[in-house]
C-alpha atoms as a PDB file:
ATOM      1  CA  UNK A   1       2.597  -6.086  -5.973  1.00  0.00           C
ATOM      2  CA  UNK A   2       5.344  -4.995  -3.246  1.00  0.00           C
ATOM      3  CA  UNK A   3       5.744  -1.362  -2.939  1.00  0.00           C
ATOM      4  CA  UNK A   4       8.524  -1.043  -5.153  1.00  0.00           C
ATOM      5  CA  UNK A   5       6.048  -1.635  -8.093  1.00  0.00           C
ATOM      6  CA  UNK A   6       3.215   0.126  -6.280  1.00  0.00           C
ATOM      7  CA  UNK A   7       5.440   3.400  -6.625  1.00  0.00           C
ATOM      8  CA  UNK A   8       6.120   2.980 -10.458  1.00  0.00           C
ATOM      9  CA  UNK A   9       2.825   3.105 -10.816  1.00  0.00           C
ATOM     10  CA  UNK A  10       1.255   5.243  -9.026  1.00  0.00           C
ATOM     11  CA  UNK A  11       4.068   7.780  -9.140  1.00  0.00           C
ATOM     12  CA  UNK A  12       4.172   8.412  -5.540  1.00  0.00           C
ATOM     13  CA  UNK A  13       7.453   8.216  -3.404  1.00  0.00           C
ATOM     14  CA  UNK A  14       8.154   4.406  -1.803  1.00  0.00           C
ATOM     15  CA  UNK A  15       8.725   6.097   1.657  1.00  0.00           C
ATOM     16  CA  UNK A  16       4.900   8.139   1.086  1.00  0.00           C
ATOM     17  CA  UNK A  17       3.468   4.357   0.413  1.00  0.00           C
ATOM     18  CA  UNK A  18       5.604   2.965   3.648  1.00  0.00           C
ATOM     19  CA  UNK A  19       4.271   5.166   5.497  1.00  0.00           C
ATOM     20  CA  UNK A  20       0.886   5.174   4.708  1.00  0.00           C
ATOM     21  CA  UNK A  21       1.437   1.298   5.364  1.00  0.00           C
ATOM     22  CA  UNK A  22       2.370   2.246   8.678  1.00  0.00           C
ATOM     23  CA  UNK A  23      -0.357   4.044   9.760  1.00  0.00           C
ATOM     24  CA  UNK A  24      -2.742   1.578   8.472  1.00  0.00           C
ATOM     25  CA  UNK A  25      -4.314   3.307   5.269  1.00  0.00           C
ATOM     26  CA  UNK A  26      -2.996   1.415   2.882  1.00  0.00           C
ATOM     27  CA  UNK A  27      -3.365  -2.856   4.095  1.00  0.00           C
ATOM     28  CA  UNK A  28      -0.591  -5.211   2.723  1.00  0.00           C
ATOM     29  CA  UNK A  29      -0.388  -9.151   3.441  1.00  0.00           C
ATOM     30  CA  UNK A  30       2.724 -10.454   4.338  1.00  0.00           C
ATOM     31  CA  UNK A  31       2.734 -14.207   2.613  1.00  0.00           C
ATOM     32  CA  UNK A  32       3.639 -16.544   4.868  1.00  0.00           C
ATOM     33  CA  UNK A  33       4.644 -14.223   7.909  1.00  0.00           C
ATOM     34  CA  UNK A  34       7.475 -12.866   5.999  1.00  0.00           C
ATOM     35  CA  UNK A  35       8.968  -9.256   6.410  1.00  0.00           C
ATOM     36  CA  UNK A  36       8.056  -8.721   2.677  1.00  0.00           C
ATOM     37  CA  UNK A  37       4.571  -6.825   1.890  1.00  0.00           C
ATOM     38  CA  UNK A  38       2.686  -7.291  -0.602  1.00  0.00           C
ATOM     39  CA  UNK A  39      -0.117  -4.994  -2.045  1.00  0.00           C
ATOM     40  CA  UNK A  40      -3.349  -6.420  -3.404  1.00  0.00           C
ATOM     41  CA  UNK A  41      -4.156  -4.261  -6.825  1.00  0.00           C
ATOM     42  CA  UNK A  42      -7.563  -4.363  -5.872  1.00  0.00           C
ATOM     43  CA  UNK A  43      -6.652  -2.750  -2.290  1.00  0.00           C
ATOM     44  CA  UNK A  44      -4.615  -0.672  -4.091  1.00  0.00           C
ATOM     45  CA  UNK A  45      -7.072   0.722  -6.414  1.00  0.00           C
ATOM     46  CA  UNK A  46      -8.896   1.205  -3.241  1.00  0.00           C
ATOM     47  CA  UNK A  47      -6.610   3.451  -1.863  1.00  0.00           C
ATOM     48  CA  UNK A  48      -5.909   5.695  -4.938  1.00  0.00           C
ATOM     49  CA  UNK A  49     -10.087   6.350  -5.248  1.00  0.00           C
ATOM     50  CA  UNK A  50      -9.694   7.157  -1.432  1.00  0.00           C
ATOM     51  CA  UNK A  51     -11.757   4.638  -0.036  1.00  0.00           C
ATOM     52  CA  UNK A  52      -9.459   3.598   2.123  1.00  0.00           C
ATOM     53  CA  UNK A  53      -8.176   6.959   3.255  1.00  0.00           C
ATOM     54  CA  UNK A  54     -10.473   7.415   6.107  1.00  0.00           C
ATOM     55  CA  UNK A  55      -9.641  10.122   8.746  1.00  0.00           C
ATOM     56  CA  UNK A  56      -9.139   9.419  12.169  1.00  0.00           C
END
């Protein structure tokens, strides 16, 4: 899902789920060495349990 999705359903803010692209808590794949990301659902799921969330 790109993040436009990601933020309908999650209800968080696109530029909270950029930035936690950014600094690497949240992985994306970029298909085909686009710009686009794209969000796994199960990475994403992930992420909302916090198991992704690890502080550095």
């Amino acid at each position: 899902m790109g993040v436009e999705k990601a933020s309908q359903v999650s209800g968080l803010s696109k530029p909270f789920i950029r930035l936690e692209i950014k600094r690497g808590k949240l992985p994306v794949v970029r298909p085909g060495g686009s710009k686009r990301v794209l969000i796994l659902m199960s990475d994403f799921m992930d992420y909302l349990k916090g198991e992704n969330n690890d502080e550095k």
